[in-house]
N, C-alpha and C. Protein backbone atom coordinates (compact mmCIF):
# COMPACT_ATOMS: atom_id res chain seq x y z
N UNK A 1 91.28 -6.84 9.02
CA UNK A 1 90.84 -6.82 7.63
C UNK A 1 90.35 -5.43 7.23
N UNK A 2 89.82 -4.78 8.54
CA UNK A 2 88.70 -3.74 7.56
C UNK A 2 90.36 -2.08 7.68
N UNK A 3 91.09 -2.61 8.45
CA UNK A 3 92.32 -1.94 8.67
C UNK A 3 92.82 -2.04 7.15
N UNK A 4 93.22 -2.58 7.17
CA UNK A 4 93.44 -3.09 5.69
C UNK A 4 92.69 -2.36 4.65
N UNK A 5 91.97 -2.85 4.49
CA UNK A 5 90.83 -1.75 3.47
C UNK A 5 91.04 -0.62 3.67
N UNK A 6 91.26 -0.41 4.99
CA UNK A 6 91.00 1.28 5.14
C UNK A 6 92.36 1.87 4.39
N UNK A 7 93.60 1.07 4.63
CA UNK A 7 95.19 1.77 4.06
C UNK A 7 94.71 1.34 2.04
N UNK A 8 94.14 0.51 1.60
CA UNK A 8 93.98 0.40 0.25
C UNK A 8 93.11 1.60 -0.44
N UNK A 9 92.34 2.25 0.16
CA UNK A 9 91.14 2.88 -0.04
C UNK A 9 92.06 4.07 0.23
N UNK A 10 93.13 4.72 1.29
CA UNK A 10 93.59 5.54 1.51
C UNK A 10 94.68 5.81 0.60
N UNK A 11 95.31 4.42 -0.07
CA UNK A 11 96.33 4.53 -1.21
C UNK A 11 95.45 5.04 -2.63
N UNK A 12 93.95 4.12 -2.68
CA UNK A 12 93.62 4.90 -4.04
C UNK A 12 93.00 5.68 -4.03
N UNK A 13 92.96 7.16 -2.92
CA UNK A 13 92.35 8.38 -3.35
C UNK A 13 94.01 8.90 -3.46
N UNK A 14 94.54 8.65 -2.80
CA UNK A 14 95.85 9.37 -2.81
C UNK A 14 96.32 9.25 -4.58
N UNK A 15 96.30 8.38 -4.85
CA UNK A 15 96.54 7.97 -6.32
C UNK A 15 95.71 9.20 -7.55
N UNK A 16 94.39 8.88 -7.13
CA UNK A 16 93.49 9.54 -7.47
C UNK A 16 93.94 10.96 -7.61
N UNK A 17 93.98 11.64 -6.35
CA UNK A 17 94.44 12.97 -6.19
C UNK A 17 95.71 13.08 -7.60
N UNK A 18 96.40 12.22 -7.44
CA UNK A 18 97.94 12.69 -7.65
C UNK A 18 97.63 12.85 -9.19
N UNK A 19 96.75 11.87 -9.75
CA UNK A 19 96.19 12.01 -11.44
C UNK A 19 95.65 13.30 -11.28
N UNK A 20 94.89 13.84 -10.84
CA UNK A 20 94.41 14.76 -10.56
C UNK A 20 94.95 16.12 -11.20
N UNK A 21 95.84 16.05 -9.99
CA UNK A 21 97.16 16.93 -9.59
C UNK A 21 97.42 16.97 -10.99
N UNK A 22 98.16 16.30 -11.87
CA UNK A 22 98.85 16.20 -12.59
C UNK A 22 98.74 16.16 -13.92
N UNK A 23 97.57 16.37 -14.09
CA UNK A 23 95.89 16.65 -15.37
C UNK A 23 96.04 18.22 -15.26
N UNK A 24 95.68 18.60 -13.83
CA UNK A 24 95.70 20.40 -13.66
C UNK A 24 97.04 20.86 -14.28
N UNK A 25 98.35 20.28 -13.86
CA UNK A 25 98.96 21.19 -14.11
C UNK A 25 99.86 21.37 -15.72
N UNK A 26 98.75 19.63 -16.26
CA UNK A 26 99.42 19.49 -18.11
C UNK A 26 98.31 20.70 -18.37
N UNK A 27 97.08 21.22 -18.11
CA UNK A 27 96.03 21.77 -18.79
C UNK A 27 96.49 23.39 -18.44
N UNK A 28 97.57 23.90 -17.67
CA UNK A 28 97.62 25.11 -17.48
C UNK A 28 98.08 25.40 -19.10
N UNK A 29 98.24 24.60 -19.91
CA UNK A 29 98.73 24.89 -21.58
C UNK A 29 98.55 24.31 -22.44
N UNK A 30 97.63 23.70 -22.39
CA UNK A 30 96.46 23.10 -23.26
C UNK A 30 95.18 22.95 -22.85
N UNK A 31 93.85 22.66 -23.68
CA UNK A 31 92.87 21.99 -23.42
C UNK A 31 92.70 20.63 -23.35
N UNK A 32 91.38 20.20 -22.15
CA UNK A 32 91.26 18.88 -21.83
C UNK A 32 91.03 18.16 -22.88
N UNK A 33 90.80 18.76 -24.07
CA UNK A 33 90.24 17.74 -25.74
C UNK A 33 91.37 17.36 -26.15
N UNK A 34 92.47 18.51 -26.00
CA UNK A 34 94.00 17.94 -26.32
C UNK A 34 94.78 17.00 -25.05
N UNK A 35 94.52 16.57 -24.60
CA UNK A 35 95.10 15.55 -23.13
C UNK A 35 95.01 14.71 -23.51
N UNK A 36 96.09 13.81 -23.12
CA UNK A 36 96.28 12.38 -23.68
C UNK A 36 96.51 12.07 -21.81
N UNK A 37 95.32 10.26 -21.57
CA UNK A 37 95.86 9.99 -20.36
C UNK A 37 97.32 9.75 -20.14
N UNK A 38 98.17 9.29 -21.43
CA UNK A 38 99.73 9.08 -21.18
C UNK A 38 100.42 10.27 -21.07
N UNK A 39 99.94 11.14 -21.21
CA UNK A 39 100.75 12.17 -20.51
C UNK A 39 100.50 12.33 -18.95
N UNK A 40 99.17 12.33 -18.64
CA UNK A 40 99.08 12.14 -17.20
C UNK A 40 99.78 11.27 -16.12
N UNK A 41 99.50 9.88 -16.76
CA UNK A 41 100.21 9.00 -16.16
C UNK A 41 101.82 8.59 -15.84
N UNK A 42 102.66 9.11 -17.08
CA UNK A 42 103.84 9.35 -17.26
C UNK A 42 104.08 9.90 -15.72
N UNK A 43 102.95 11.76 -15.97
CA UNK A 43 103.79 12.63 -14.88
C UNK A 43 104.21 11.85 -13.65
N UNK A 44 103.03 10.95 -13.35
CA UNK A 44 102.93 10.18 -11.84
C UNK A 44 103.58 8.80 -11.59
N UNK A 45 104.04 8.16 -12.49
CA UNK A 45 104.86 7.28 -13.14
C UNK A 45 104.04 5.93 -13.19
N UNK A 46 102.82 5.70 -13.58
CA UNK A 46 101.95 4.59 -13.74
C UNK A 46 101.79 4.73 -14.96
N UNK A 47 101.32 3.02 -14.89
CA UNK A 47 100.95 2.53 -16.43
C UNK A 47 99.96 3.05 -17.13
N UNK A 48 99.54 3.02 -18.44
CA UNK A 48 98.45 4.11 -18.72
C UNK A 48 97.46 2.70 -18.18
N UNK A 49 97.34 2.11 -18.34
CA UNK A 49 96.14 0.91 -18.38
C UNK A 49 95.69 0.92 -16.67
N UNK A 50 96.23 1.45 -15.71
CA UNK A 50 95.88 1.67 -14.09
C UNK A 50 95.61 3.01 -14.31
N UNK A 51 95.72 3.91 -15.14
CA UNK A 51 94.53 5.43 -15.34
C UNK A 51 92.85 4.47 -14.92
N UNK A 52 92.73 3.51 -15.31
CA UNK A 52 91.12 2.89 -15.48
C UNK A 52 90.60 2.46 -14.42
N UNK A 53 91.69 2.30 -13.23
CA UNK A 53 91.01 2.16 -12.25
C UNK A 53 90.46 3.08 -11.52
N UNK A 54 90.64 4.42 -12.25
CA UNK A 54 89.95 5.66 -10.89
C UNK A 54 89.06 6.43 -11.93
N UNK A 55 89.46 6.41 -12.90
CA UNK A 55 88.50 7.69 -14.10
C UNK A 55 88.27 6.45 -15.40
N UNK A 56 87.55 6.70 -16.13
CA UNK A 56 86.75 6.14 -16.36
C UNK A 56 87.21 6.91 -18.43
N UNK A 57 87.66 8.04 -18.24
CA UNK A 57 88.65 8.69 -19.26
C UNK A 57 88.59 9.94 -18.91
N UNK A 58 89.27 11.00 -19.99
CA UNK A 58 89.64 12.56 -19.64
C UNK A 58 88.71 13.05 -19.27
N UNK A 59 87.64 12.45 -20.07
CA UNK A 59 86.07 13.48 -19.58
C UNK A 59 85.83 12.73 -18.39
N UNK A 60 85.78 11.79 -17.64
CA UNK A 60 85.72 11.37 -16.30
C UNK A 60 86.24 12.44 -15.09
N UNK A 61 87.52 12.56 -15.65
CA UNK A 61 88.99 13.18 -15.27
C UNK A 61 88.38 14.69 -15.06
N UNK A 62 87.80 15.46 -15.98
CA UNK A 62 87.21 16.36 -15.88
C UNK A 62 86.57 17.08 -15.23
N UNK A 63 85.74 16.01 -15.77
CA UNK A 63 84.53 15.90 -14.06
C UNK A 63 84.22 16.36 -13.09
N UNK A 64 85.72 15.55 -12.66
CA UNK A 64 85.97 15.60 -10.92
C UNK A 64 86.70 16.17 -10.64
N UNK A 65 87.81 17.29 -11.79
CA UNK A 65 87.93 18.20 -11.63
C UNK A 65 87.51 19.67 -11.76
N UNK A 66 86.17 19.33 -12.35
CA UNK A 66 85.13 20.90 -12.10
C UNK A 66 84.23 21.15 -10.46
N UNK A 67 84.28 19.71 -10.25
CA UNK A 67 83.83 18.73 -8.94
C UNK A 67 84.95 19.97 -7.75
N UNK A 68 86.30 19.32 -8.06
CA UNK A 68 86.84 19.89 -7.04
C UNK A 68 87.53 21.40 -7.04
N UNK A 69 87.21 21.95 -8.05
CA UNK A 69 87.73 23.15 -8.24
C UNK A 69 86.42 24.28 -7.91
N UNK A 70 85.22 23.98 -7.93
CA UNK A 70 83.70 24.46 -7.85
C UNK A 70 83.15 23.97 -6.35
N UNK A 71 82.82 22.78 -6.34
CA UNK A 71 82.54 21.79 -5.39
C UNK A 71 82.43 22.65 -4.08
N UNK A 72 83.72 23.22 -3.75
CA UNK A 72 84.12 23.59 -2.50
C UNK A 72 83.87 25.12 -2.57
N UNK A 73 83.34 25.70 -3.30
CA UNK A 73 83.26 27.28 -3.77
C UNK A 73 81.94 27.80 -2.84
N UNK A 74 81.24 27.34 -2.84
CA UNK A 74 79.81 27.42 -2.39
C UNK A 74 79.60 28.20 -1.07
N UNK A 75 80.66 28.34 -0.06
CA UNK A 75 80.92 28.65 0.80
C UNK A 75 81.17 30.29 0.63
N UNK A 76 81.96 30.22 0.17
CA UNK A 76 82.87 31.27 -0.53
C UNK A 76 81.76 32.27 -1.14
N UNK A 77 80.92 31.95 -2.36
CA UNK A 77 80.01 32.42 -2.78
C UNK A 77 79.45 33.05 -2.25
N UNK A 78 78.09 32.05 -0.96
CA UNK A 78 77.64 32.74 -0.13
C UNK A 78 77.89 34.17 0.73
N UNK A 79 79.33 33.94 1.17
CA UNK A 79 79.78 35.07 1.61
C UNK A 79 80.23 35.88 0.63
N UNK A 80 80.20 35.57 -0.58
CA UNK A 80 80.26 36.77 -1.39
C UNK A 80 79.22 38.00 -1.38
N UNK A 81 78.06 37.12 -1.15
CA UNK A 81 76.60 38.19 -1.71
C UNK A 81 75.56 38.10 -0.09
N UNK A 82 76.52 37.66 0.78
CA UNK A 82 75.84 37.99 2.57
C UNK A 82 75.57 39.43 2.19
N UNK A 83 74.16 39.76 2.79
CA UNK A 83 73.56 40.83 2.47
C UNK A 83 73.48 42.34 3.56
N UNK A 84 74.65 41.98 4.03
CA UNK A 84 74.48 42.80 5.66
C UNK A 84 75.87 44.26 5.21
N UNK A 85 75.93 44.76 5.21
CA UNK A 85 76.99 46.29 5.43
C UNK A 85 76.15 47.02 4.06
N UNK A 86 76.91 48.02 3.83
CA UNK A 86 76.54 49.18 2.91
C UNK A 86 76.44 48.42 1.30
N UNK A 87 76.32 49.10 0.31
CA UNK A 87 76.32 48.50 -1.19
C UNK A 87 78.03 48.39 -1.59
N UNK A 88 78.53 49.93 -0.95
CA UNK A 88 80.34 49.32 -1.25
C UNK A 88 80.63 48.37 -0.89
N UNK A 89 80.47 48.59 0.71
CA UNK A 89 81.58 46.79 1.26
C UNK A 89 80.71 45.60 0.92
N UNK A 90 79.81 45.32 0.58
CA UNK A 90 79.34 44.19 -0.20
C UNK A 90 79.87 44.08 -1.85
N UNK A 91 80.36 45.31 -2.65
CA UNK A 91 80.88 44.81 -3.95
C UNK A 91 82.57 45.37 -2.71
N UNK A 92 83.21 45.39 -2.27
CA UNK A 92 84.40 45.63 -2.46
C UNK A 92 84.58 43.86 -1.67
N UNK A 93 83.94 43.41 -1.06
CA UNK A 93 83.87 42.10 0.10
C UNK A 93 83.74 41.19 -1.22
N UNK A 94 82.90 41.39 -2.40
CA UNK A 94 82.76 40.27 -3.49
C UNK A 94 84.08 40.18 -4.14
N UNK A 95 84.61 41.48 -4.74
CA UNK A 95 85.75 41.45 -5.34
C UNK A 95 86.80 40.74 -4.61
N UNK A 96 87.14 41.36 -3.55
CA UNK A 96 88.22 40.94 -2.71
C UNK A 96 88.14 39.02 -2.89
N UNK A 97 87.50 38.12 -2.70
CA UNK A 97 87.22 37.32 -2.08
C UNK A 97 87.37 36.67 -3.74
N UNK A 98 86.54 36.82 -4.98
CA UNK A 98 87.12 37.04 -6.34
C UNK A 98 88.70 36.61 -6.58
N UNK A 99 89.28 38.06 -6.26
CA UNK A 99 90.86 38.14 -6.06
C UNK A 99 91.50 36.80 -5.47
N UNK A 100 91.05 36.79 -4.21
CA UNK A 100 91.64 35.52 -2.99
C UNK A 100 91.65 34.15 -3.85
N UNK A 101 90.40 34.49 -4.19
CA UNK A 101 90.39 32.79 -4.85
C UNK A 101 91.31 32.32 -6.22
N UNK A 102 91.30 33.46 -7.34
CA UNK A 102 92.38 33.53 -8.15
C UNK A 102 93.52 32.96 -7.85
N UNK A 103 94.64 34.38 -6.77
CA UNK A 103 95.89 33.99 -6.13
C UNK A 103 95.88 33.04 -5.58
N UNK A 104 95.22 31.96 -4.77
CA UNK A 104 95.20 30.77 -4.12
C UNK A 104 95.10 29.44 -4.70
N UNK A 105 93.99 29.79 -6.09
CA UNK A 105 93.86 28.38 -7.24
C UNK A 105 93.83 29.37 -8.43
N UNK A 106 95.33 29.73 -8.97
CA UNK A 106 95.35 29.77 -10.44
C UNK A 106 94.86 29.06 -11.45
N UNK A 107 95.04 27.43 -10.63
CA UNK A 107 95.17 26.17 -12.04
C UNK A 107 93.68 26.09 -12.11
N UNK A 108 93.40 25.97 -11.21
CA UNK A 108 92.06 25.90 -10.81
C UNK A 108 90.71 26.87 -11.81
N UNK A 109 91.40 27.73 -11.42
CA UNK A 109 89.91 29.02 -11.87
C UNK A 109 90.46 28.80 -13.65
N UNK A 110 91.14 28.84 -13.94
CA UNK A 110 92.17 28.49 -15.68
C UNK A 110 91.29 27.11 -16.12
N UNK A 111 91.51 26.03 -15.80
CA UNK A 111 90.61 25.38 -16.16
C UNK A 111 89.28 25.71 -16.51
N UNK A 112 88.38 26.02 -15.20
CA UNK A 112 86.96 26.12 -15.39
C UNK A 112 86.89 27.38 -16.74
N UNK A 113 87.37 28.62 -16.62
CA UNK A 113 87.82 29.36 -17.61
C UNK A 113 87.79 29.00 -18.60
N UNK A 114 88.47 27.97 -18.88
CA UNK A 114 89.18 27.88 -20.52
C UNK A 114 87.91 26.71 -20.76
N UNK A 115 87.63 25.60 -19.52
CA UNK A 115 86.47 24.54 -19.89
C UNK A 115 85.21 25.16 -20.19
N UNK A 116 84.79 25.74 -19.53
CA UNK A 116 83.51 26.92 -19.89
C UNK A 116 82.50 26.20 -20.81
N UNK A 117 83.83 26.76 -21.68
CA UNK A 117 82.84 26.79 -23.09
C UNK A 117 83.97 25.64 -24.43
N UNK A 118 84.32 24.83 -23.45
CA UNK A 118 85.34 23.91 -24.17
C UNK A 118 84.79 23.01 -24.92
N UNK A 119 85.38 21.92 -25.43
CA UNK A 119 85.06 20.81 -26.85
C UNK A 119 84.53 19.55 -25.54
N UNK A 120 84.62 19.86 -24.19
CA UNK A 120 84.52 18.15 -23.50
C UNK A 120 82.84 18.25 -23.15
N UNK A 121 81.90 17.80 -23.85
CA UNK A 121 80.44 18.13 -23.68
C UNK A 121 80.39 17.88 -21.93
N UNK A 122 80.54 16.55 -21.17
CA UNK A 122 80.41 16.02 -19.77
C UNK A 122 80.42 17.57 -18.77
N UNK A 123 82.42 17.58 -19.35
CA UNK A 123 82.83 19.00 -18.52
C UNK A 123 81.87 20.18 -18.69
N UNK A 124 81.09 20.66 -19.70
CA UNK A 124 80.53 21.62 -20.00
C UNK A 124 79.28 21.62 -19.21
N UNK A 125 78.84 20.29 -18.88
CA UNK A 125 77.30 20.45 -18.51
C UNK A 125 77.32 20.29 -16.84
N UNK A 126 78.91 19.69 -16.15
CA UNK A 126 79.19 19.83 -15.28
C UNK A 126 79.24 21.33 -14.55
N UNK A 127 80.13 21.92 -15.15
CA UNK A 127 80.43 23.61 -15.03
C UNK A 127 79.13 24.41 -15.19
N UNK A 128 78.33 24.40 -16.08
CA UNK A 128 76.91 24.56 -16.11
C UNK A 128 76.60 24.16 -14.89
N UNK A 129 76.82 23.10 -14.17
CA UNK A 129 75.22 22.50 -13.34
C UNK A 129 76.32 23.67 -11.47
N UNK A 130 77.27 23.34 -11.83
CA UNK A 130 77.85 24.29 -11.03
C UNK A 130 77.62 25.65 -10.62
N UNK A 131 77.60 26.36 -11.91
CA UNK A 131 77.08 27.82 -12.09
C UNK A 131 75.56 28.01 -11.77
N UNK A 132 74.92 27.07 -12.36
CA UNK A 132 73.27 27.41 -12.07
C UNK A 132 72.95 27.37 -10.62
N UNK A 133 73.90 25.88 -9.95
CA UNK A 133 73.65 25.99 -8.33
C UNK A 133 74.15 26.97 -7.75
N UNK A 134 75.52 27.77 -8.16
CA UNK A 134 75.78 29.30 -7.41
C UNK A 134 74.51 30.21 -7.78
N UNK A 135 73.92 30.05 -8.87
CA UNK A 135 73.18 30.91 -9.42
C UNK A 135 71.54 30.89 -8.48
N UNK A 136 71.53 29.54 -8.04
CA UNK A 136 70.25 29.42 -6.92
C UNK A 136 70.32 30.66 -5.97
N UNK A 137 72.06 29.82 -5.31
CA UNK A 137 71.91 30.33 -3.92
C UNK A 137 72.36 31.88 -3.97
N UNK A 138 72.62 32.54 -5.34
CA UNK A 138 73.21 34.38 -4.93
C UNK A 138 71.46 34.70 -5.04
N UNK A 139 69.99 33.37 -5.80
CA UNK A 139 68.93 34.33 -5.78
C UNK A 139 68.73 33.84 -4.49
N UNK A 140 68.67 33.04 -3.83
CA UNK A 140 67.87 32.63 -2.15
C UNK A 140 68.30 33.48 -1.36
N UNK A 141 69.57 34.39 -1.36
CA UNK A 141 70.07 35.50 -0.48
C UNK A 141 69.15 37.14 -1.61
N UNK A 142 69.39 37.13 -2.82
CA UNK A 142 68.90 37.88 -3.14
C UNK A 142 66.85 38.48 -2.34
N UNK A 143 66.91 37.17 -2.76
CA UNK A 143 65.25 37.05 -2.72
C UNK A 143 64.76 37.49 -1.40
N UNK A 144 65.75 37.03 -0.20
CA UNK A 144 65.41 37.43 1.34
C UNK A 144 65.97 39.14 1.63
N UNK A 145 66.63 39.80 0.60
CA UNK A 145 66.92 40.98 1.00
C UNK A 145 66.01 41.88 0.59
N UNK A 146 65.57 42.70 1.81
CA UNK A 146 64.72 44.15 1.77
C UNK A 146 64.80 44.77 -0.04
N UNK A 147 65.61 45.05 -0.43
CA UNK A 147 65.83 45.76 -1.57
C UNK A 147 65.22 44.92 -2.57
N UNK A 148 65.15 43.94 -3.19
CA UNK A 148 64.20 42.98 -3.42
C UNK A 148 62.43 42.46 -3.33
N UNK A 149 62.28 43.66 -2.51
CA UNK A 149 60.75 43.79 -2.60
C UNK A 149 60.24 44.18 -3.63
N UNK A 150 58.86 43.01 -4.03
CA UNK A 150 58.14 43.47 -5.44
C UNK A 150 58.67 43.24 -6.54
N UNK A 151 59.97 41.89 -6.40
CA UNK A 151 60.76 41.79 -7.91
C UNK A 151 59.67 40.59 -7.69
N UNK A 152 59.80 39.93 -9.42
CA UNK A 152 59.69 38.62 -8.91
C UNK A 152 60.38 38.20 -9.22
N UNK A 153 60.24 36.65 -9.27
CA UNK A 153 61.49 35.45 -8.89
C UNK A 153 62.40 35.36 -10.06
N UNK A 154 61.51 35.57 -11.34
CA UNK A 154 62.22 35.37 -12.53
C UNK A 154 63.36 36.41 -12.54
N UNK A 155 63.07 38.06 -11.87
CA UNK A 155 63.95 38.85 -12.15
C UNK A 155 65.08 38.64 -11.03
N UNK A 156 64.70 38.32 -9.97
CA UNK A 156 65.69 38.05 -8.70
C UNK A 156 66.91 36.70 -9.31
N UNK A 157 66.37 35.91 -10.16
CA UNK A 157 67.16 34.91 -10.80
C UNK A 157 68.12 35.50 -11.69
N UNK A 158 67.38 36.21 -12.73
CA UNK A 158 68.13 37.29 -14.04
C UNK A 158 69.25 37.63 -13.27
N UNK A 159 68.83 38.67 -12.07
CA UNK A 159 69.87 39.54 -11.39
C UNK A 159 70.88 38.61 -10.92
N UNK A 160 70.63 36.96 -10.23
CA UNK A 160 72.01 36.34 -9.60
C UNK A 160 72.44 35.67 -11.15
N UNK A 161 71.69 35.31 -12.21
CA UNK A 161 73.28 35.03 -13.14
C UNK A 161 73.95 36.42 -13.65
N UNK A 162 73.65 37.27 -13.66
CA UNK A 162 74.50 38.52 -13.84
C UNK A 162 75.77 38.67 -12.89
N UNK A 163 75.53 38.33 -11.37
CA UNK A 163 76.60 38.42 -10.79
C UNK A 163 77.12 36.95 -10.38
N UNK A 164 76.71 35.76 -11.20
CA UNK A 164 77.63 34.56 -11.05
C UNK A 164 78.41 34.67 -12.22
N UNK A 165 78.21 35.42 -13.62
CA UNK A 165 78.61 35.78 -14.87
C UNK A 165 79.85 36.57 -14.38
N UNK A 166 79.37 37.67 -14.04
CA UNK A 166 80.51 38.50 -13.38
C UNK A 166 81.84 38.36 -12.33
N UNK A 167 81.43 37.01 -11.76
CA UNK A 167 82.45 36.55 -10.99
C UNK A 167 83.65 35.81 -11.71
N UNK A 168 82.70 35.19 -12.56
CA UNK A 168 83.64 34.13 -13.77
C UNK A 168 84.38 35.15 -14.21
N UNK A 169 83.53 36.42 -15.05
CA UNK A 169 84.08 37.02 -16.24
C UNK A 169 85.59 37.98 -15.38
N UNK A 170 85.21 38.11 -13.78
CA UNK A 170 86.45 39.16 -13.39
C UNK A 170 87.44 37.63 -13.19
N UNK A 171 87.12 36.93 -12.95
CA UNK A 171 88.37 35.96 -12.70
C UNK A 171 88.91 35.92 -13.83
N UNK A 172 88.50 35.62 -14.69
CA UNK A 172 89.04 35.40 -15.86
C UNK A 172 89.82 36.52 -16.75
N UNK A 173 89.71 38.10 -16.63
CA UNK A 173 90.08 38.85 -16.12
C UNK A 173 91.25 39.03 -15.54
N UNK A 174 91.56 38.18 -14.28
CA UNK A 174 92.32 38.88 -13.69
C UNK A 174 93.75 37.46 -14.35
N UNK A 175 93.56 36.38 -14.87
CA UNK A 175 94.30 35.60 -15.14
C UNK A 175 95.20 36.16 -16.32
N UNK A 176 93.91 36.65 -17.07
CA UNK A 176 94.45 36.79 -18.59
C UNK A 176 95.40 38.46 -18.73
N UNK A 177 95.25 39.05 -17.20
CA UNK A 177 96.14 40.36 -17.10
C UNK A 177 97.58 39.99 -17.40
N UNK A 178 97.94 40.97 -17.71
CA UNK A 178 99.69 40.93 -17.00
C UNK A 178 100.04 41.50 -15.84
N UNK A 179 100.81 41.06 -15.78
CA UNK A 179 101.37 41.17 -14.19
C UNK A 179 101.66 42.86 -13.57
N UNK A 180 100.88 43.14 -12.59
CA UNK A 180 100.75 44.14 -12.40
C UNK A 180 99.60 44.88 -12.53
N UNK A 181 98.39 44.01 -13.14
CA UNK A 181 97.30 44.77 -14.18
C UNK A 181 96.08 44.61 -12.73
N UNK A 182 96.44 43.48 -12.20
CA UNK A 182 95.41 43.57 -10.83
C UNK A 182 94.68 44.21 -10.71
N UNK A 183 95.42 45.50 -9.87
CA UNK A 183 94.21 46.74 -9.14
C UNK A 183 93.30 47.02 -10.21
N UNK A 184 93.79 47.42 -11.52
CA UNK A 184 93.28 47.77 -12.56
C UNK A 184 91.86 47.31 -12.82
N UNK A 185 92.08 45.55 -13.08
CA UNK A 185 91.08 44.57 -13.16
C UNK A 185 89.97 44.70 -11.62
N UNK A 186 90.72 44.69 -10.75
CA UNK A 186 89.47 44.85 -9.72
C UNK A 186 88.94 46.39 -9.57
N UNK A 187 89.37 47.06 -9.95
CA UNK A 187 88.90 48.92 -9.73
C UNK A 187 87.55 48.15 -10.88
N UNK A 188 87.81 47.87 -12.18
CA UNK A 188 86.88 47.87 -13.02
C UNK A 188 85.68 46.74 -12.68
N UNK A 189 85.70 45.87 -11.91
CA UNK A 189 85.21 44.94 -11.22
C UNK A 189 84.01 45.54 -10.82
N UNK A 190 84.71 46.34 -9.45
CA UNK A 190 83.91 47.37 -8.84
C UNK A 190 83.23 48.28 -9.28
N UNK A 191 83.56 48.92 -10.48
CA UNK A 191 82.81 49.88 -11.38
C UNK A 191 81.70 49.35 -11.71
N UNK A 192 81.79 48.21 -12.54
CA UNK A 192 80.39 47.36 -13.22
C UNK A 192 79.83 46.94 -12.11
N UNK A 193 80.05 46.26 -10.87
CA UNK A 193 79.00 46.09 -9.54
C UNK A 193 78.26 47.59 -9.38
N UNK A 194 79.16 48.22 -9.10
CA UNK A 194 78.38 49.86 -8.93
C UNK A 194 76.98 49.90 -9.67
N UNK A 195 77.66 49.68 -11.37
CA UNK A 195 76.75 49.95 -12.56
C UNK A 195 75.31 49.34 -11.84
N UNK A 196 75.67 47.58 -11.57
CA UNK A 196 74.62 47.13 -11.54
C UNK A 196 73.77 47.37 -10.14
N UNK A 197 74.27 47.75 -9.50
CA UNK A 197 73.75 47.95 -8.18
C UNK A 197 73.03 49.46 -8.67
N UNK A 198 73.05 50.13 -9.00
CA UNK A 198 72.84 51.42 -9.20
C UNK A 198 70.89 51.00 -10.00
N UNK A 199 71.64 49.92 -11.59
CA UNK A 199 70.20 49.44 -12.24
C UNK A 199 69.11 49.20 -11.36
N UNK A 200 69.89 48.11 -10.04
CA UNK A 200 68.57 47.50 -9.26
C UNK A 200 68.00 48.18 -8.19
N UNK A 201 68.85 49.08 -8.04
CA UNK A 201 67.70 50.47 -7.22
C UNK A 201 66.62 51.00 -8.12
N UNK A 202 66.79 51.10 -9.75
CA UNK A 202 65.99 51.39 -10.18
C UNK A 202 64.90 50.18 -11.27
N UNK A 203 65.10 49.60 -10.81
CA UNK A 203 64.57 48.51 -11.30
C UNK A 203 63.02 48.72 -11.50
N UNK A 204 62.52 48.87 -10.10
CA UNK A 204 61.05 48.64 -10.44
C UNK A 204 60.39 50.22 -10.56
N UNK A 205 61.30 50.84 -11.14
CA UNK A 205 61.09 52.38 -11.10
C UNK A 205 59.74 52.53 -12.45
């Protein structure tokens, strides 16, 4: 019996996923306010009325795709702003890693992008609650680094949404280039890290 369960439960994430899947890749050319579940469901060839057994509607749908496009970032992050080599290879190690994630989830970083600041309130406060938690952990690494002596917390916070801002704003950046525009977009990446790295040496000047 519980065998059983286990292949039903394994059919409806698979299901799940495949709506998923197939939400990302109607939204690479529209917004989630413009999505109709029958277009989703079509792609995957189910009825629209079995969309209800996994999402709940588009803004459900949303959701759990800021869920899984963010969700798993956190990692990534961290080692963005690990506080150990010189001030270059820490902004050239952020960018790079920036870049990686782009080329690897186009659909991905395009969504959160375009959802941002989109019409789906749920998605918005999702992506928000996303950003503020990167925004903890670039200050809990901030806050433990030497250079950081004598800020306080409020400014050590200021300083990590500046560079969770900046991560969004180069991704977004590097989508909306044309092809070829890359290096370009990350040389300038690196410039504004410089900028700001340069401010917070003088910060408590």
């Amino acid at each position: 019996m519980s065998h059983t369960l286990g292949i039903r439960q394994a059919q409806k994430q698979k299901t799940r996923q495949a709506l998923m899947d197939s939400a990302l890749q109607l939204l690479e050319h529209q917004s989630l306010s413009s999505l109709g579940l029958r277009e989703v469901t079509r792609a995957v060839g189910m009825a629209p009325a079995a969309f209800y057994r996994h999402f709940t509607g588009t803004a459900d749908l949303g959701v759990a795709l800021v869920e899984q496009a963010l969700g798993s970032l956190h990692d990534t992050i961290r080692a963005a702003i690990v506080t150990t080599g010189s001030s270059e290879e820490r902004i050239d190690r952020a960018v790079a890693l920036i870049a990686a994630q782009v080329r690897t989830h186009p659909a991905h970083v395009r969504f959160i992008a375009r959802e941002r600041h989109g019409g789906v309130a749920p998605v918005r406060e999702a992506i928000g609650v996303q950003l503020r938690a990167f925004g903890d952990e670039v200050a809990e690494a901030l806050g433990a680094d030497p250079e950081s002596a004598g800020w306080t917390p409020e400014d050590v916070r200021m300083l990590a949404g500046v560079y969770v801002d900046h991560m969004v704003m180069t991704a977004s950046a590097l989508l909306e280039g044309d092809e070829g525009c890359e290096e370009a977009v990350l040389a300038t990446a690196r410039a504004q890290l410089r900028l700001v790295t340069l401010g917070r040496h003088h910060w408590l000047d």
